[in-house]
Protein backbone atom coordinates (compact mmCIF):
# COMPACT_ATOMS: atom_id res chain seq x y z
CA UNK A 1 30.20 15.10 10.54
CA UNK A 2 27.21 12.90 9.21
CA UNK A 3 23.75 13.37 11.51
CA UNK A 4 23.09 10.22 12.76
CA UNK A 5 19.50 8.96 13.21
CA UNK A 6 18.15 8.02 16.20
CA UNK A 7 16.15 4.45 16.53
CA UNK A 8 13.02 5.56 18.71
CA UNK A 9 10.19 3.27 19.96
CA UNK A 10 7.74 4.39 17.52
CA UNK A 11 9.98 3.60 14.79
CA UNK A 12 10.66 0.25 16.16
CA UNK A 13 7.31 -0.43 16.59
CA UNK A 14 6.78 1.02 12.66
CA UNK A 15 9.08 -1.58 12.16
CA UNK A 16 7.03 -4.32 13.77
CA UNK A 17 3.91 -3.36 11.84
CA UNK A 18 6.08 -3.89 8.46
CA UNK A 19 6.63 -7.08 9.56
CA UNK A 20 2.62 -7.49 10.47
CA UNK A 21 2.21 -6.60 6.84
CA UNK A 22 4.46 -9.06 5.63
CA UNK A 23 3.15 -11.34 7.50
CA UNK A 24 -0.57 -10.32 6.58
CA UNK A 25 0.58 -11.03 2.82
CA UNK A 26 1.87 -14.45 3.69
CA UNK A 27 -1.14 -15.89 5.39
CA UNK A 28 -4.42 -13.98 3.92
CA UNK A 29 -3.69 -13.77 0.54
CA UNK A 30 -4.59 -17.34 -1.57
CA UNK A 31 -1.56 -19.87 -2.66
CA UNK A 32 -1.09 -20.43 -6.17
CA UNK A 33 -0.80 -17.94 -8.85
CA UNK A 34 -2.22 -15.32 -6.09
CA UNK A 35 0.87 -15.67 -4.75
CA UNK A 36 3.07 -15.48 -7.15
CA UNK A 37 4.93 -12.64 -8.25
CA UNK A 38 5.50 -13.68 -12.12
CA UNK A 39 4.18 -10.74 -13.93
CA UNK A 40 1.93 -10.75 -17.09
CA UNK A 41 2.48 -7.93 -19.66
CA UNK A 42 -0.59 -6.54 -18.39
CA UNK A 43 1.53 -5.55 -15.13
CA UNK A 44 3.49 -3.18 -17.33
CA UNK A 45 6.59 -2.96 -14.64
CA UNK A 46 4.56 -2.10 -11.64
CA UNK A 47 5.02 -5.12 -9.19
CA UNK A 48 8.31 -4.99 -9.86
CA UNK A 49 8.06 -1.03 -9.04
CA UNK A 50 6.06 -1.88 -5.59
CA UNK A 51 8.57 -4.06 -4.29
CA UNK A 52 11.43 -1.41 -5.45
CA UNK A 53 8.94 1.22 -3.17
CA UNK A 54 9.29 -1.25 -0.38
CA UNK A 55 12.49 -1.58 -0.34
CA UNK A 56 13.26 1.86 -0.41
CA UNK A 57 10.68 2.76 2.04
CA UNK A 58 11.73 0.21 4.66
CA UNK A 59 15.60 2.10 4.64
CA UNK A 60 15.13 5.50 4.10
CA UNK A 61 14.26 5.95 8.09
CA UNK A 62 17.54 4.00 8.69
CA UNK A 63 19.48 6.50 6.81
CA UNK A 64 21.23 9.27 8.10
CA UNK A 65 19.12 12.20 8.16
CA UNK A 66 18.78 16.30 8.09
CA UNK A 67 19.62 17.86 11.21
CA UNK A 68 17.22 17.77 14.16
CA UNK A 69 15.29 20.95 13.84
CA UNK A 70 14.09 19.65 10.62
CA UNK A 71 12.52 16.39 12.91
CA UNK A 72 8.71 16.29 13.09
CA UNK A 73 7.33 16.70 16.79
CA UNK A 74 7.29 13.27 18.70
CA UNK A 75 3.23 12.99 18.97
CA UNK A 76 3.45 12.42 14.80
CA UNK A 77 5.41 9.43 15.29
CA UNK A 78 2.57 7.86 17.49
CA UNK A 79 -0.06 8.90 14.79
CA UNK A 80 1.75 7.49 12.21
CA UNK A 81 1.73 4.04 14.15
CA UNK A 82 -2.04 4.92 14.42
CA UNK A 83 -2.50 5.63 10.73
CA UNK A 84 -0.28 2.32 10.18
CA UNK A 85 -2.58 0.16 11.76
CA UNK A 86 -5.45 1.50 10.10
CA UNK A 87 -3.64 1.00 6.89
CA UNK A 88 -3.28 -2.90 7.69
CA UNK A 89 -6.88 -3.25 8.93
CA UNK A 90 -8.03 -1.52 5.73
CA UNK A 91 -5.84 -3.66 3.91
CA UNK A 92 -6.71 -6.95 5.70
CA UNK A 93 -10.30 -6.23 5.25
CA UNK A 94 -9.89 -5.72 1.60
CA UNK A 95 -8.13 -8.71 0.97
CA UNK A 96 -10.27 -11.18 3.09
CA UNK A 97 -13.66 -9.43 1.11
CA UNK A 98 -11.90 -10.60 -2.11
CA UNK A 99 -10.63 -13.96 -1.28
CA UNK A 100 -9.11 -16.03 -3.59
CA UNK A 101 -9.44 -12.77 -6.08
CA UNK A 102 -6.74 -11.05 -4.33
CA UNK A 103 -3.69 -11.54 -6.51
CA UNK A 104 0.27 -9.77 -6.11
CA UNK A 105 0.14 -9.48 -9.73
CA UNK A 106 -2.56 -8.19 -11.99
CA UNK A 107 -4.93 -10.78 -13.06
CA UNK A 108 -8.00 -12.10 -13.63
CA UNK A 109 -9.44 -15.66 -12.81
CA UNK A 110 -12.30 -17.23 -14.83
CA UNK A 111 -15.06 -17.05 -12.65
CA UNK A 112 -13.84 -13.63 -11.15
CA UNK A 113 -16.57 -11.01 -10.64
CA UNK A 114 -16.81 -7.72 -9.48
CA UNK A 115 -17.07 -7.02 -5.88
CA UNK A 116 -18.99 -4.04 -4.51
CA UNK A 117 -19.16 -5.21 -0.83
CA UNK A 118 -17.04 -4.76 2.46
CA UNK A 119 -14.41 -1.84 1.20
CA UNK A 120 -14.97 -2.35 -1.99
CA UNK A 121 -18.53 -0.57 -1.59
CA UNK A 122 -16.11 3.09 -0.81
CA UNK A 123 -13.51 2.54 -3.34
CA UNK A 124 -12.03 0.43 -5.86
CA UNK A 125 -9.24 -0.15 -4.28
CA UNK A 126 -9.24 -0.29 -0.94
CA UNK A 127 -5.58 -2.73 -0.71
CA UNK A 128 -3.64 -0.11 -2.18
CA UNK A 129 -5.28 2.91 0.21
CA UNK A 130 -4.48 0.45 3.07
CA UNK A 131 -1.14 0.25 1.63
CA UNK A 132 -0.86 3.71 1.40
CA UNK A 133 -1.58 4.41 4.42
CA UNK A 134 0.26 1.70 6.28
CA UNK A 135 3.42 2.76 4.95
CA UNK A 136 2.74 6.52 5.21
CA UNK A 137 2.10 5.84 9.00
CA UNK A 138 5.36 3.78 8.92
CA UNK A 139 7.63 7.10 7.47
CA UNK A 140 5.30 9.35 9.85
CA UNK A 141 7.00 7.29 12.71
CA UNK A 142 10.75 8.43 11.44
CA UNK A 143 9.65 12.09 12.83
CA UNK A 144 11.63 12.78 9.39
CA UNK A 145 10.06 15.16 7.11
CA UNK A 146 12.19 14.14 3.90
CA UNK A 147 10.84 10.45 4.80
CA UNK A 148 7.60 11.35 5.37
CA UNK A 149 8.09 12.87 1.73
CA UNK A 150 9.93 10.63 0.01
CA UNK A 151 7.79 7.74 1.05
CA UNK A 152 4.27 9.92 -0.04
CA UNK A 153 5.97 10.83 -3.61
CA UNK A 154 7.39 7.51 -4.31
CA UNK A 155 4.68 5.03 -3.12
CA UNK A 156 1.71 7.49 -4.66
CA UNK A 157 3.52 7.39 -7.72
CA UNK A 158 4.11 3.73 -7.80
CA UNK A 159 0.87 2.79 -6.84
CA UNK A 160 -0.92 5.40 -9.60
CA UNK A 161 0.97 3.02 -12.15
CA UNK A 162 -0.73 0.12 -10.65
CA UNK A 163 -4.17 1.66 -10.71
CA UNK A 164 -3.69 2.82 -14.66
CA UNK A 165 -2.43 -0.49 -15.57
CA UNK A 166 -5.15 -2.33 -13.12
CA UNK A 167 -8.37 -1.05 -14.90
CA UNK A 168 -7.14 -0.82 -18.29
CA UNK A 169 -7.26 -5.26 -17.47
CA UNK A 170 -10.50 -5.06 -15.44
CA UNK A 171 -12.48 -2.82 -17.89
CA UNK A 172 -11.82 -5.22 -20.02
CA UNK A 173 -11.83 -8.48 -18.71
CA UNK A 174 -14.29 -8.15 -15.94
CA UNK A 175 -17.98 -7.53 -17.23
CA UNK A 176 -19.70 -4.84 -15.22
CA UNK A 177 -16.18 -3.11 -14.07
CA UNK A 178 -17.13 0.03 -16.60
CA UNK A 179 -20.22 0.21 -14.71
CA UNK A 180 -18.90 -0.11 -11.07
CA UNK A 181 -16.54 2.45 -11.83
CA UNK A 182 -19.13 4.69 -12.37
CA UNK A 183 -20.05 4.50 -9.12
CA UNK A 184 -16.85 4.59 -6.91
CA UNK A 185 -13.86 6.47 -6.84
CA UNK A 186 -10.35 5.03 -7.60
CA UNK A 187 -8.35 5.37 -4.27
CA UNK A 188 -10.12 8.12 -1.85
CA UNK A 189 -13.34 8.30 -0.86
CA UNK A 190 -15.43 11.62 -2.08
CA UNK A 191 -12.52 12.64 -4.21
CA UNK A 192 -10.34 10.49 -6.36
């Protein structure tokens, strides 16, 4: 007999914040081509990879799962809606500091510059750590240690693509990127 996998508040209300992110996309980010999802070559495959990772993240809690002494203890599942909200602040300040900058795709505008205030003064990419940890704090709400996992491997990969591919096209398109780089890490504050 399959396990089957138990719907629990905190997952529900992982669920919810998923939707707050969607929703967060929707209304902060700028209309146009900031919208769009049309890739350039400079994308090299990873939007299309990011929406794969959100797919995949958004089931693999509904999915049957390992047996229950493998769950997490319930008080994770409440810090991972903690660490989810974080992730959508982080990621709603990020975007709003950038404006009409803030692109799904990876672009440049003409009068783009480099921004070194609000989270951008920590890291150099402060959308894809609130990413990170939104949807880490979503799988921490599954109390399901293969999500939890799964979720870490597969979004970290997907989103060290999207950094590679990111600066290659702002080193080189954005005068004093080289320089600002210098200064702050990729993704982690202190350490990468």
């Amino acid at each position: 007999m399959t396990p089957q996998r138990r719907v629990s508040l905190p997952l529900v209300a992982g669920y919810a914040g998923l939707a707050a992110f969607f929703a967060l996309e929707a209304t902060v980010r700028g209309q146009g081509s900031a919208a769009s999802l049309r890739a350039t070559d400079e994308d090299r495959g990873t939007t299309r990879a990011i929406v794969r990772a959100f797919a995949l993240g958004a089931c693999l809690p509904l999915l049957p799962g390992p047996p229950t002494s493998s769950r997490l203890p319930r008080r994770i599942a409440w810090l991972g809606l903690a660490t989810e909200a974080g992730g959508l602040a982080v990621r709603a300040w990020s975007m709003r500091t950038l404006g009409d900058a803030y692109t799904r795709t990876l672009q440049t505008g003409e009068r783009q510059q480099v921004v070194e205030r609000g989270p951008y003064r920590f890291v150099r990419h402060p959308g894809y750590l609130g990413t990170l940890l939104a949807w880490i704090g979503f799988a921490l709400t599954s109390r399901s240690l293969p999500v939890v996992g799964l979720v870490a491997v597969v979004f970290g990969r997907t989103y060290a693509r999207r950094i590679v591919a990111e600066e290659r096209l702002l080193a080189r398109a954005l005068p004093g990127y080289r320089e600002y780089a210098t200064r702050t890490r990729r993704l982690i504050p202190f350490a990468w």
